[in-house]
Protein backbone atom coordinates (compact mmCIF):
# COMPACT_ATOMS: atom_id res chain seq x y z
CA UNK A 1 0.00 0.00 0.00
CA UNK A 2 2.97 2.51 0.55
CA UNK A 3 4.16 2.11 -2.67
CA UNK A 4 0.37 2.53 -4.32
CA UNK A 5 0.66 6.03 -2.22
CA UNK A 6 3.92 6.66 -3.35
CA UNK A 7 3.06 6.31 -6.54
CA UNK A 8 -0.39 8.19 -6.66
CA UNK A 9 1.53 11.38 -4.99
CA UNK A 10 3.74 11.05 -7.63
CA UNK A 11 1.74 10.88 -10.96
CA UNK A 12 -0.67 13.79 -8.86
CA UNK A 13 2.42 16.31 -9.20
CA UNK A 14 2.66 15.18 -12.56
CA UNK A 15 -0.78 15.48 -13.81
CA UNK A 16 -1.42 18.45 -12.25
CA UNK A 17 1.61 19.98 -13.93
CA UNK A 18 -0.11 19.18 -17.27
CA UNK A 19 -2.83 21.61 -18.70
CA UNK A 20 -6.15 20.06 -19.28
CA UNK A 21 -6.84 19.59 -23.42
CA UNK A 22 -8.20 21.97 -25.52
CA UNK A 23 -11.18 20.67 -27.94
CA UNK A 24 -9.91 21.40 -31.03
CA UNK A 25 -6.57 19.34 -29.46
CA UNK A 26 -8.27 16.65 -28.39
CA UNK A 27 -10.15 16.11 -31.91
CA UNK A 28 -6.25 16.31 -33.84
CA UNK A 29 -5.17 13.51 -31.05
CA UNK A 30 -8.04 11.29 -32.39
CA UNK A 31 -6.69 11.41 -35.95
CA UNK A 32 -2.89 10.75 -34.95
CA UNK A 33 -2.20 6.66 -34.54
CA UNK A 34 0.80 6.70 -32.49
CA UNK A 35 0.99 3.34 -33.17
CA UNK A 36 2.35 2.99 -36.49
CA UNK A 37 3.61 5.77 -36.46
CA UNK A 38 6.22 6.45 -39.85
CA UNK A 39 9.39 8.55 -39.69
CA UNK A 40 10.11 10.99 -41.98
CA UNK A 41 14.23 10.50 -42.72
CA UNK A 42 14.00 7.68 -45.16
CA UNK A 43 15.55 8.81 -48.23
CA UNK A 44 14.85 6.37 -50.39
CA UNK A 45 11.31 6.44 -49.77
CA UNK A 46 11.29 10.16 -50.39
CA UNK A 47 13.16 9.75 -53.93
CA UNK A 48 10.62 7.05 -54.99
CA UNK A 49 7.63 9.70 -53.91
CA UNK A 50 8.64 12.42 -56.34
CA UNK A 51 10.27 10.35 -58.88
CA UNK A 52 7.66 8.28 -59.59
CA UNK A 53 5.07 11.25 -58.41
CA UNK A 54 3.19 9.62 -55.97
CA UNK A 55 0.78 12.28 -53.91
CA UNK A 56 0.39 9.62 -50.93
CA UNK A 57 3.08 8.14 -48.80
CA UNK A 58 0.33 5.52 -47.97
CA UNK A 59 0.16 4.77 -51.66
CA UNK A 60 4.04 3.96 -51.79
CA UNK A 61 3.42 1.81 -48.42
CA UNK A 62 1.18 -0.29 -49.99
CA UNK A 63 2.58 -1.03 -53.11
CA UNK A 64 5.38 -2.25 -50.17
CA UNK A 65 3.06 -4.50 -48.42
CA UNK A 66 2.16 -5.97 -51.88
CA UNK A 67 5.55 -6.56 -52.94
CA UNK A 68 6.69 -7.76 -49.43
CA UNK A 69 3.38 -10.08 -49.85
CA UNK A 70 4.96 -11.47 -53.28
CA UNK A 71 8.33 -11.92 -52.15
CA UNK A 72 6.80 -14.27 -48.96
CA UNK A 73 4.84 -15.95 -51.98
CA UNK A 74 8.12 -16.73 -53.78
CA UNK A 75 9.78 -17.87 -50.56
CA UNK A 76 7.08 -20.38 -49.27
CA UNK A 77 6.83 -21.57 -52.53
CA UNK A 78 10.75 -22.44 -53.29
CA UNK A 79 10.39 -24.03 -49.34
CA UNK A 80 7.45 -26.73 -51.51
CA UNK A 81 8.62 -29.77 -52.99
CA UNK A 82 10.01 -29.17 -56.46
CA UNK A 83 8.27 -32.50 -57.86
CA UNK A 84 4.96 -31.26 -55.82
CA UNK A 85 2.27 -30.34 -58.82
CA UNK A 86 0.75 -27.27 -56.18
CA UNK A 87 3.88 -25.97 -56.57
CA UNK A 88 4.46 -25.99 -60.09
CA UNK A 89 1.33 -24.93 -60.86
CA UNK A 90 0.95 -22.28 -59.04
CA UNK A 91 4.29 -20.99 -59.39
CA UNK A 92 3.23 -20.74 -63.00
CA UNK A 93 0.15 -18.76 -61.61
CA UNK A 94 2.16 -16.20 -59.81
CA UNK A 95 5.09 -15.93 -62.79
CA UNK A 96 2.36 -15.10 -65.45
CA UNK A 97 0.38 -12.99 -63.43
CA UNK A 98 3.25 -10.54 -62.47
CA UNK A 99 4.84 -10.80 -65.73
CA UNK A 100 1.17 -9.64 -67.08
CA UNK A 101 1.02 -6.95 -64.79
CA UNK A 102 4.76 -5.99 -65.63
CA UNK A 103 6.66 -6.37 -62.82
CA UNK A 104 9.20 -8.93 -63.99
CA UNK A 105 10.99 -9.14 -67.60
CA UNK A 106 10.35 -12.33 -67.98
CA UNK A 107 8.57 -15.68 -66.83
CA UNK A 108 11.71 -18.23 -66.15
CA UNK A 109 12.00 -18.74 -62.76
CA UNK A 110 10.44 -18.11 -59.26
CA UNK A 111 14.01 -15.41 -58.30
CA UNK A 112 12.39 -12.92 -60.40
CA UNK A 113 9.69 -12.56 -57.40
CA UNK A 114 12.64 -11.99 -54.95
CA UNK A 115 13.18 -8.95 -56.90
CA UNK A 116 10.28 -7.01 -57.12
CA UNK A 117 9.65 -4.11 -54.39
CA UNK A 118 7.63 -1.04 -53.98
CA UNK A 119 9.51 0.97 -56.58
CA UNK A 120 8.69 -2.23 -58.87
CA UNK A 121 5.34 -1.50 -58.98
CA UNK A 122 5.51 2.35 -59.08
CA UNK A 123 7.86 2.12 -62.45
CA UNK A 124 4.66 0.31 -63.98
CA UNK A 125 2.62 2.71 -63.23
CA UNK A 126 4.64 4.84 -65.21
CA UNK A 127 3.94 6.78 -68.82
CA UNK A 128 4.86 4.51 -71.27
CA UNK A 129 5.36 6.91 -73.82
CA UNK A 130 7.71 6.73 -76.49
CA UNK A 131 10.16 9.60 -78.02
CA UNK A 132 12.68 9.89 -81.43
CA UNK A 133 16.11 9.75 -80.54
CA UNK A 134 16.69 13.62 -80.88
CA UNK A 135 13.59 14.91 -79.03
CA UNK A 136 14.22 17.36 -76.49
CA UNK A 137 11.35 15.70 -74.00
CA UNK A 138 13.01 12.48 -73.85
CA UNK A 139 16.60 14.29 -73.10
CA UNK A 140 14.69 15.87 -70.80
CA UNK A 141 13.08 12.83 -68.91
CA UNK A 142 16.60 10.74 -68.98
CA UNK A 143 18.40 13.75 -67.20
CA UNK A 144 15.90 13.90 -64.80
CA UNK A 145 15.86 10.05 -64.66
CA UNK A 146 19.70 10.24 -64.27
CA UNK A 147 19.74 7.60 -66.99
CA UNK A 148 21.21 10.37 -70.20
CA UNK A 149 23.98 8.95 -72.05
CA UNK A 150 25.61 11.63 -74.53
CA UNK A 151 26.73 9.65 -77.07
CA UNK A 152 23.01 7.68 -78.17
CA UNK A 153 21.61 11.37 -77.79
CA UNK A 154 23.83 12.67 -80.11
């Protein structure tokens, strides 16, 4: 019981150092989730955003959950039986489905799935649009891509 006391005098100097919430702060604290809560220092996640001009960070998280989602695919299904006709079939499944959506190049083998990640699916979202050799948009979108070479430009 002395240490319920202790601790009550203690969190009552605390909580009566604290100012009692204002409405309009108590209806912004019901939108924050604390929980999953995302930081704001990942580079790479901030390239992808405005390279690939996504408005959302919670866009670019999913298309991570869905590529994290495929790459556990890939893994339980290389952990299957390689004679096993589940496996084969619906390794076939997956293969065409992403290749069809454009994720991988090709539909060899299951590895391709080990490769695809949230910028994956962002490139194939992309404007497919194609440019002559000397037009000054597509110099402009490989310099911005980083991906100019002078000498096919020229």
């Amino acid at each position: 019981h002395e240490q319920d006391k202790i601790t009550c005098a203690l969190f009552g100097t605390v909580t009566s150092m604290v100012r009692k919430l204002k409405y309009h702060e108590k209806k912004l604290l019901k939108k924050v989730d604390f929980i999953s809560w995302q930081s704001d220092n990942n580079i790479q996640e901030v390239k992808a955003l405005r390279k690939y001009h996504i408005q959302k960070r919670e866009d670019y998280a999913k298309y991570g959950k869905l590529a994290k989602t495929v790459r556990l695919l890939a893994t339980r299904m290389k952990d299957l039986d390689s004679k096993d006709p589940f496996r084969n079939e619906s390794t076939t499944l997956l293969l065409e489905k992403l290749y069809t959506m454009g994720l991988i190049p090709t539909r060899k083998n299951l590895e391709l799935c080990e490769k695809v990640d949230a910028a994956t699916f962002c490139r194939n979202l992309e404007d497919f649009v194609t440019w002559t050799d000397t037009s000054k948009i597509r110099k402009h979108v490989l310099e911005y891509n980083d991906e100019r070479d002078d000498y096919d430009l020229m």
